[in-house]
N, C-alpha and C. Protein backbone atom coordinates (compact mmCIF):
# COMPACT_ATOMS: atom_id res chain seq x y z
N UNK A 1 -111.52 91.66 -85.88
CA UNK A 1 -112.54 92.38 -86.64
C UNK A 1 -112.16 92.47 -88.11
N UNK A 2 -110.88 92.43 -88.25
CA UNK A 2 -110.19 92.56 -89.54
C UNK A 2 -110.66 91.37 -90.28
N UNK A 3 -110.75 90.51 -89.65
CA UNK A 3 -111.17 88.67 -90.40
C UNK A 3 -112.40 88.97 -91.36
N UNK A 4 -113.77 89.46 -90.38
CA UNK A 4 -114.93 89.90 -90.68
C UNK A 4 -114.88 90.84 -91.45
N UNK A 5 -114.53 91.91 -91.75
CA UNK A 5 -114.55 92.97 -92.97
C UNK A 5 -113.52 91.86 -94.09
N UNK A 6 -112.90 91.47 -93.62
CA UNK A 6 -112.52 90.65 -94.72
C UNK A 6 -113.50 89.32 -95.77
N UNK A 7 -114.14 88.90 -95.06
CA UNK A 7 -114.84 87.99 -95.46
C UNK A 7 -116.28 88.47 -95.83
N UNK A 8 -116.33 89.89 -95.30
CA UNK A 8 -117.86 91.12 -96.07
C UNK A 8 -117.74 91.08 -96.98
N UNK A 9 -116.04 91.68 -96.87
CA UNK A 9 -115.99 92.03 -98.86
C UNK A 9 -115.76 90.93 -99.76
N UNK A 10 -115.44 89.33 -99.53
CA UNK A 10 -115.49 88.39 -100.93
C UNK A 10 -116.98 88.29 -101.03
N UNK A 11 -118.00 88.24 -99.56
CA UNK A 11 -119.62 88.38 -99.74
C UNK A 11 -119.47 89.07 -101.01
N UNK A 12 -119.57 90.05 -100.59
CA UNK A 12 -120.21 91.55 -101.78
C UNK A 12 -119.31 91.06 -102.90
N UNK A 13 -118.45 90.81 -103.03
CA UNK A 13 -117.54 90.45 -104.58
C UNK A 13 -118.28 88.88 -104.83
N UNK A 14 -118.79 88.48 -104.39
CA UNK A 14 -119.47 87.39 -104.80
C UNK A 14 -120.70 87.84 -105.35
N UNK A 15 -121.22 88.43 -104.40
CA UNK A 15 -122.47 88.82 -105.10
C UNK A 15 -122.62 89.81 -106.11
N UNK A 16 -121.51 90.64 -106.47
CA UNK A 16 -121.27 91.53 -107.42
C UNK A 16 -121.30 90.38 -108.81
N UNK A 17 -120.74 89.21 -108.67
CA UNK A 17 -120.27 88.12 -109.60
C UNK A 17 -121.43 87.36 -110.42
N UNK A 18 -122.49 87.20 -108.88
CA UNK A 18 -123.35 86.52 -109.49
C UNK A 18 -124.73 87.45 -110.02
N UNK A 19 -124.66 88.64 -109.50
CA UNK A 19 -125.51 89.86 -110.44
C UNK A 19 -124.94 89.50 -112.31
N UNK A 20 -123.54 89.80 -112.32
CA UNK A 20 -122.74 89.73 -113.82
C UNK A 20 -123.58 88.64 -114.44
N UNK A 21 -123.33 87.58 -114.04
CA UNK A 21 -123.54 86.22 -114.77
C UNK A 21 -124.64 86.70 -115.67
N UNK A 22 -125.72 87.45 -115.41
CA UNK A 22 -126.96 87.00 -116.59
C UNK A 22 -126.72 88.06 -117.38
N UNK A 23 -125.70 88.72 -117.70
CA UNK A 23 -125.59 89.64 -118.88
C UNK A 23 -124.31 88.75 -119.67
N UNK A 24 -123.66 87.66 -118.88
CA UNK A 24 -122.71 86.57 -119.98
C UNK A 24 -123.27 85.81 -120.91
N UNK A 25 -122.91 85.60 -121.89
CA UNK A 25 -123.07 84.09 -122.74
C UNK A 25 -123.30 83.31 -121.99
N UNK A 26 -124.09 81.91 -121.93
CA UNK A 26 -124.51 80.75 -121.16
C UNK A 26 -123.23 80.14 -121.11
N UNK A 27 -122.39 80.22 -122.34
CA UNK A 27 -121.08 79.27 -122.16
C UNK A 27 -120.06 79.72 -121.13
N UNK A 28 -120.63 81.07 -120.66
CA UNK A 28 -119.56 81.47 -119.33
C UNK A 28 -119.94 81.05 -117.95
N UNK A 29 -121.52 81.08 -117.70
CA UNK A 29 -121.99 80.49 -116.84
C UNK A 29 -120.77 79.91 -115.51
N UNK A 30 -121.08 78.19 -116.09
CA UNK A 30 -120.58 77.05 -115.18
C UNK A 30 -119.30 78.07 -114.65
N UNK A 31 -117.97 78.40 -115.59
CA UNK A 31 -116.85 78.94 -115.04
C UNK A 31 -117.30 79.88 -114.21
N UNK A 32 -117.82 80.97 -113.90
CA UNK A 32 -118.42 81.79 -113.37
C UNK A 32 -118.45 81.59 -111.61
N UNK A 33 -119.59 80.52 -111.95
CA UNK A 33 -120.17 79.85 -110.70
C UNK A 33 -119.36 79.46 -110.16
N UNK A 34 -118.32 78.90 -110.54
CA UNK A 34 -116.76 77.62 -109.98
C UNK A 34 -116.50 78.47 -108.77
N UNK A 35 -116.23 79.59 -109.87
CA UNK A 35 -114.92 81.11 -108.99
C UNK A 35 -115.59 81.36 -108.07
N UNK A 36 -117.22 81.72 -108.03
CA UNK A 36 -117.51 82.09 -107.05
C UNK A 36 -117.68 80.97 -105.90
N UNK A 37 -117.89 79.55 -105.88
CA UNK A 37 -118.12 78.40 -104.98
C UNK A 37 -116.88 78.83 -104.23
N UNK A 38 -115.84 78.50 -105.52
CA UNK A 38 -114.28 78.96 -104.83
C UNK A 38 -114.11 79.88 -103.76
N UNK A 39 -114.41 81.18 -103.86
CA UNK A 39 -114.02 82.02 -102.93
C UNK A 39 -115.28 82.03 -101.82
N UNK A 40 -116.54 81.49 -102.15
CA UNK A 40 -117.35 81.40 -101.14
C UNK A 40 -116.59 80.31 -99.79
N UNK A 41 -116.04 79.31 -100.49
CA UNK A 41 -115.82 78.24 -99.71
C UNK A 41 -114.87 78.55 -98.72
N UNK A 42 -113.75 79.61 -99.81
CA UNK A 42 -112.38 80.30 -98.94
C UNK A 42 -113.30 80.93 -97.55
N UNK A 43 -113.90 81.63 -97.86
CA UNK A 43 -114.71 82.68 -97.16
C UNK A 43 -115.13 81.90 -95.89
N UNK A 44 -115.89 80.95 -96.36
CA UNK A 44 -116.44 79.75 -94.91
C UNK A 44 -115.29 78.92 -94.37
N UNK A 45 -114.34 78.68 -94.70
CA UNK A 45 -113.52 78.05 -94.33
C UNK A 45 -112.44 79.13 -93.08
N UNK A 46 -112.60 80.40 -93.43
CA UNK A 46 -111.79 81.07 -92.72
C UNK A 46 -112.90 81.60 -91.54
N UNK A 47 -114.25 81.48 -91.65
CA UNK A 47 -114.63 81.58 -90.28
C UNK A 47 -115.13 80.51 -88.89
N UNK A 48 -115.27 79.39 -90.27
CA UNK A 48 -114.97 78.11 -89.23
C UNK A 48 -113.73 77.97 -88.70
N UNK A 49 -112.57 78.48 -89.24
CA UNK A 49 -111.12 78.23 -88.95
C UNK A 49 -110.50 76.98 -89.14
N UNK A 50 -111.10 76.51 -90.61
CA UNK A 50 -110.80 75.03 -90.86
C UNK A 50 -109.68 74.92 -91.89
């Protein structure tokens, strides 16, 4: 169960991330997006168990 509350909260910190983005400069954008693919991917990768 611990896996799942774990992988709630990069959800919600992701989505906390991509709320931010439209109060950045456009030039922060792309980096922005990376971090979040990044930890989205962590996120899917640990419930496929890949």
């Amino acid at each position: 169960m611990s896996e799942l509350n774990e992988t709630s909260d990069i959800l919600e910190g992701a989505k906390a991330q991509l709320d931010e983005i439209d109060s950045l400069p456009i030039s922060e954008h792309a980096g922005r997006l990376e971090g979040v693919h990044r930890k989205l991917e962590s996120a899917l990768s640990t419930i496929d168990g890949l």
